[in-house]
C-alpha atoms as a PDB file:
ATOM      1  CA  UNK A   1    -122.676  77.721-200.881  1.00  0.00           C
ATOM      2  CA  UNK A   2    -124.554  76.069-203.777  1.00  0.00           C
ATOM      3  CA  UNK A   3    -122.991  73.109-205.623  1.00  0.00           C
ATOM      4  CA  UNK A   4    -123.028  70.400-208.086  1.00  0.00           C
ATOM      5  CA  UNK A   5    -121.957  67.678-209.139  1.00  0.00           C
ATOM      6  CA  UNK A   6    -122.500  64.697-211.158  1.00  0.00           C
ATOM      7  CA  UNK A   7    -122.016  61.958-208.874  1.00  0.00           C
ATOM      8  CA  UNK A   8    -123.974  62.353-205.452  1.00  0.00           C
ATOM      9  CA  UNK A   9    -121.761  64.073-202.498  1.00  0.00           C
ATOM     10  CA  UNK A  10    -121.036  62.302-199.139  1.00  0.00           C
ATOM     11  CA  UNK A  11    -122.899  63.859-196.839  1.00  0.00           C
ATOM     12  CA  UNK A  12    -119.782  64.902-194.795  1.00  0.00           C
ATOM     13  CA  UNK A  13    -116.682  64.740-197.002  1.00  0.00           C
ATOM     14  CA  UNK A  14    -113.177  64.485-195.489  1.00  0.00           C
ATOM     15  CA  UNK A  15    -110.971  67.074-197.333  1.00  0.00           C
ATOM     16  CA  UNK A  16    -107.878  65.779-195.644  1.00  0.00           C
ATOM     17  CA  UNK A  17    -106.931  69.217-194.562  1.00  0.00           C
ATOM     18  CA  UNK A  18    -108.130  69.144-191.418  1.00  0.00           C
ATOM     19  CA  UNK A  19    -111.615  70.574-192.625  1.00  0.00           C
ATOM     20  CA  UNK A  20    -114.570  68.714-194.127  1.00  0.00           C
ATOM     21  CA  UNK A  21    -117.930  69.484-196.312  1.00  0.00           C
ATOM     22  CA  UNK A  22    -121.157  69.393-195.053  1.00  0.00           C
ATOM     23  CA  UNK A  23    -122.944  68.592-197.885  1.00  0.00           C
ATOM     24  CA  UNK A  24    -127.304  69.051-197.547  1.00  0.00           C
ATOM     25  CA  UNK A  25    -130.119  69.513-199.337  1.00  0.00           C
ATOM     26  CA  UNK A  26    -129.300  66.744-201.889  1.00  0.00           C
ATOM     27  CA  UNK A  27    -131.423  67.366-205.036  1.00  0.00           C
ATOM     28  CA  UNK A  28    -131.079  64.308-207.547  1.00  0.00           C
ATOM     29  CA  UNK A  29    -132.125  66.282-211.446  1.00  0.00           C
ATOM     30  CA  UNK A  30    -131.878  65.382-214.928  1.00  0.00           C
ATOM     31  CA  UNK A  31    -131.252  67.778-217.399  1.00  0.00           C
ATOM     32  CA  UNK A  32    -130.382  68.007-221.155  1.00  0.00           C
ATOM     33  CA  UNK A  33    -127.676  68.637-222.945  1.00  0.00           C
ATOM     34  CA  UNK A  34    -126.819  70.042-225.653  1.00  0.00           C
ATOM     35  CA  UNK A  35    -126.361  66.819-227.978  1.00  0.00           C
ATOM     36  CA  UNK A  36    -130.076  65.550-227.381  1.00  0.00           C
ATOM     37  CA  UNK A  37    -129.150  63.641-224.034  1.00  0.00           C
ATOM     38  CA  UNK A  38    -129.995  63.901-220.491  1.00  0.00           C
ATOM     39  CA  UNK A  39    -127.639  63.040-217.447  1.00  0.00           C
ATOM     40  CA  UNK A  40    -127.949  63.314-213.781  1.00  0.00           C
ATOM     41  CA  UNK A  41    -126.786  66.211-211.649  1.00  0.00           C
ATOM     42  CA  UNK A  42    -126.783  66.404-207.783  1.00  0.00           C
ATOM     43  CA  UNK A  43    -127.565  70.155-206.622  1.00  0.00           C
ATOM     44  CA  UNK A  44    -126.815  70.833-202.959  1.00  0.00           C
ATOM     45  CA  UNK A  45    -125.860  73.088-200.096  1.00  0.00           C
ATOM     46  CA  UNK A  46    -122.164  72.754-198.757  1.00  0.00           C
ATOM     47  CA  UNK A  47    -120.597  74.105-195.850  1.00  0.00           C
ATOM     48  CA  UNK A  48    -117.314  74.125-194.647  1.00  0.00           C
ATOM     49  CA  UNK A  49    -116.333  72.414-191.066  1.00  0.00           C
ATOM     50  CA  UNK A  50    -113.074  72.712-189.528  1.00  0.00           C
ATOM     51  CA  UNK A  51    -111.338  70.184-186.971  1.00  0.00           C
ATOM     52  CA  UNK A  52    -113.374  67.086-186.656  1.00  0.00           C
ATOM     53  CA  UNK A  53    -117.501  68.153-187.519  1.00  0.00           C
ATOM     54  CA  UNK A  54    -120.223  67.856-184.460  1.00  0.00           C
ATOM     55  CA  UNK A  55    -123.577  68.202-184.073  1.00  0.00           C
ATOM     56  CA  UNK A  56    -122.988  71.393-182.761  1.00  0.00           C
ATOM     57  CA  UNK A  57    -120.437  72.679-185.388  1.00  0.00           C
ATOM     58  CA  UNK A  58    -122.632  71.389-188.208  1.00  0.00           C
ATOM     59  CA  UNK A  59    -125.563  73.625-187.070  1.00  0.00           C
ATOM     60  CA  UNK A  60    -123.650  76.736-186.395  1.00  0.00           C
ATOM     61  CA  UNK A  61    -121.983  76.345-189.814  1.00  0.00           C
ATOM     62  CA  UNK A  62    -125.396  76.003-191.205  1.00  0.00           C
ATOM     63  CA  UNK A  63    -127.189  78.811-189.618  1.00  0.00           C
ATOM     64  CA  UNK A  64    -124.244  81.149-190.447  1.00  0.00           C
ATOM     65  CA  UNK A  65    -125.131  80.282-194.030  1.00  0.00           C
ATOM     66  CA  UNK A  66    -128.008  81.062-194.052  1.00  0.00           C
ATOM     67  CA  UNK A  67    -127.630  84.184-191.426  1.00  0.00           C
ATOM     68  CA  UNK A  68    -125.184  86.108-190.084  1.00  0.00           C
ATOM     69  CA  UNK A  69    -125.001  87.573-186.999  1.00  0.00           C
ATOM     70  CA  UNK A  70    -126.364  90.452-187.211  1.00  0.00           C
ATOM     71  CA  UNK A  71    -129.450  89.616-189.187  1.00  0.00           C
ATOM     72  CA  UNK A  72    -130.012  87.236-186.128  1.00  0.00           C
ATOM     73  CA  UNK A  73    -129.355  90.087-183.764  1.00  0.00           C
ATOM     74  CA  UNK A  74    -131.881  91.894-185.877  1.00  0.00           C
ATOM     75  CA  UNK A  75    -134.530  89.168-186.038  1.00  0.00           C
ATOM     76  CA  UNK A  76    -134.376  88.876-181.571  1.00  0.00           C
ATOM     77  CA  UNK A  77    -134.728  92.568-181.308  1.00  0.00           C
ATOM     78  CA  UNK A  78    -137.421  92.900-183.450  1.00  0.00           C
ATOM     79  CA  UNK A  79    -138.976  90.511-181.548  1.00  0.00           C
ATOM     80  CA  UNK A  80    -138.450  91.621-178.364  1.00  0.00           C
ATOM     81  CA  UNK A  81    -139.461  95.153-179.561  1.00  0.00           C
ATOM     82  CA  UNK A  82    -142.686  93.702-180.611  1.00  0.00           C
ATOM     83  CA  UNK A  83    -143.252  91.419-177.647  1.00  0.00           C
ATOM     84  CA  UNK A  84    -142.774  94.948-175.606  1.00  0.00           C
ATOM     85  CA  UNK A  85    -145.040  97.551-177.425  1.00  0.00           C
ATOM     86  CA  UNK A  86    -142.428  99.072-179.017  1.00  0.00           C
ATOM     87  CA  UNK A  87    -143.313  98.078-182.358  1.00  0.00           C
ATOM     88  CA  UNK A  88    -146.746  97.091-183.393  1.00  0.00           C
ATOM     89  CA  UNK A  89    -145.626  95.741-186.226  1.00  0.00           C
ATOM     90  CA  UNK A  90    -146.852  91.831-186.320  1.00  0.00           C
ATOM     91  CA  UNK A  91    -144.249  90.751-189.404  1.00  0.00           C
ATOM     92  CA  UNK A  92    -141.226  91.494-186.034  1.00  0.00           C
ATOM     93  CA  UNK A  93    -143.177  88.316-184.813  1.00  0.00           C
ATOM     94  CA  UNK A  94    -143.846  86.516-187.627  1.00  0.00           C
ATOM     95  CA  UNK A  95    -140.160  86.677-189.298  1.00  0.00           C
ATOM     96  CA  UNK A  96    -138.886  85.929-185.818  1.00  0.00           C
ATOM     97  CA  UNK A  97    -140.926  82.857-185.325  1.00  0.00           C
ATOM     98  CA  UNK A  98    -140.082  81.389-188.953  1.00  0.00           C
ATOM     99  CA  UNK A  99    -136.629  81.718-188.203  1.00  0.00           C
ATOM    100  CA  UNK A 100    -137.165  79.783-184.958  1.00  0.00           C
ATOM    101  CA  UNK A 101    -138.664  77.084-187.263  1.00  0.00           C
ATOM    102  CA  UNK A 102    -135.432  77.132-189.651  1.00  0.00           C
ATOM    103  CA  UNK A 103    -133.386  76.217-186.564  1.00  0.00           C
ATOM    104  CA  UNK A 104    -135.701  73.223-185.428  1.00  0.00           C
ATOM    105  CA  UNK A 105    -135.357  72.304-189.190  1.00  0.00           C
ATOM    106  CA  UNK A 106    -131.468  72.486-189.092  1.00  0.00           C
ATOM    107  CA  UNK A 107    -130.928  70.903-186.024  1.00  0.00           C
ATOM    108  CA  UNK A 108    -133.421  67.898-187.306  1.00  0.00           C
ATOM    109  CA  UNK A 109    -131.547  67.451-190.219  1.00  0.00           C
ATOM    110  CA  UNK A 110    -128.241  67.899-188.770  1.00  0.00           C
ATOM    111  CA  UNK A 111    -128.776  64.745-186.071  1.00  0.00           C
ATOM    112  CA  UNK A 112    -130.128  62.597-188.520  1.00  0.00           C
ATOM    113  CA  UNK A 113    -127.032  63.016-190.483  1.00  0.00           C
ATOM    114  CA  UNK A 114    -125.513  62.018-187.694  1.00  0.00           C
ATOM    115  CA  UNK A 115    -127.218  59.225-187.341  1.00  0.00           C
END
């Protein structure tokens, strides 16, 4: 989920529920208003953990963001249909291995959050 605000988010937020925000993609921009003035507004990316956040929850949470899971479902056996001479389409590949790139991405960013 997109969100802003105007001072910058904790990277993981406590909500004292019992769930917390993973908050990514931190984007520091100015913009005017309407009175002649500019102030500073964090855009980000914010998912939402339950229980205590890992590595591992973090990057599921993420990835089911950004797909669920049947588009991943989708993306493997496109793949595989490719990889086997089913299809002959080379996109099945190439949309397959981008996503593959998105995870290493994830992942990356996830553990050094967590670092």
């Amino acid at each position: 989920m997109k969100s802003q605000s105007n001072k910058r988010p904790q990277v993981l937020h406590d909500l004292g529920n019992g769930s917390h925000h993973y908050n990514f993609n931190i984007v520091e921009k100015t913009i005017d208003e309407e009175d002649g003035k500019t102030s500073k507004v964090f855009e980000y990316d914010q998912v939402l953990i339950w229980d205590t956040p890992t590595e591992k929850k973090v990057v599921k949470e993420v990835i089911r963001s950004k797909w669920d899971a049947n588009q991943e479902f989708d993306l493997v056996n496109s793949y595989n249909a490719f990889n086997e001479g089913v299809s002959d389409d080379e996109s099945d590949k190439d949309n397959y291995l981008d996503y593959l790139d998105e995870i290493r991405g994830i992942k990356a960013m996830v553990k050094h959050d967590f670092t």
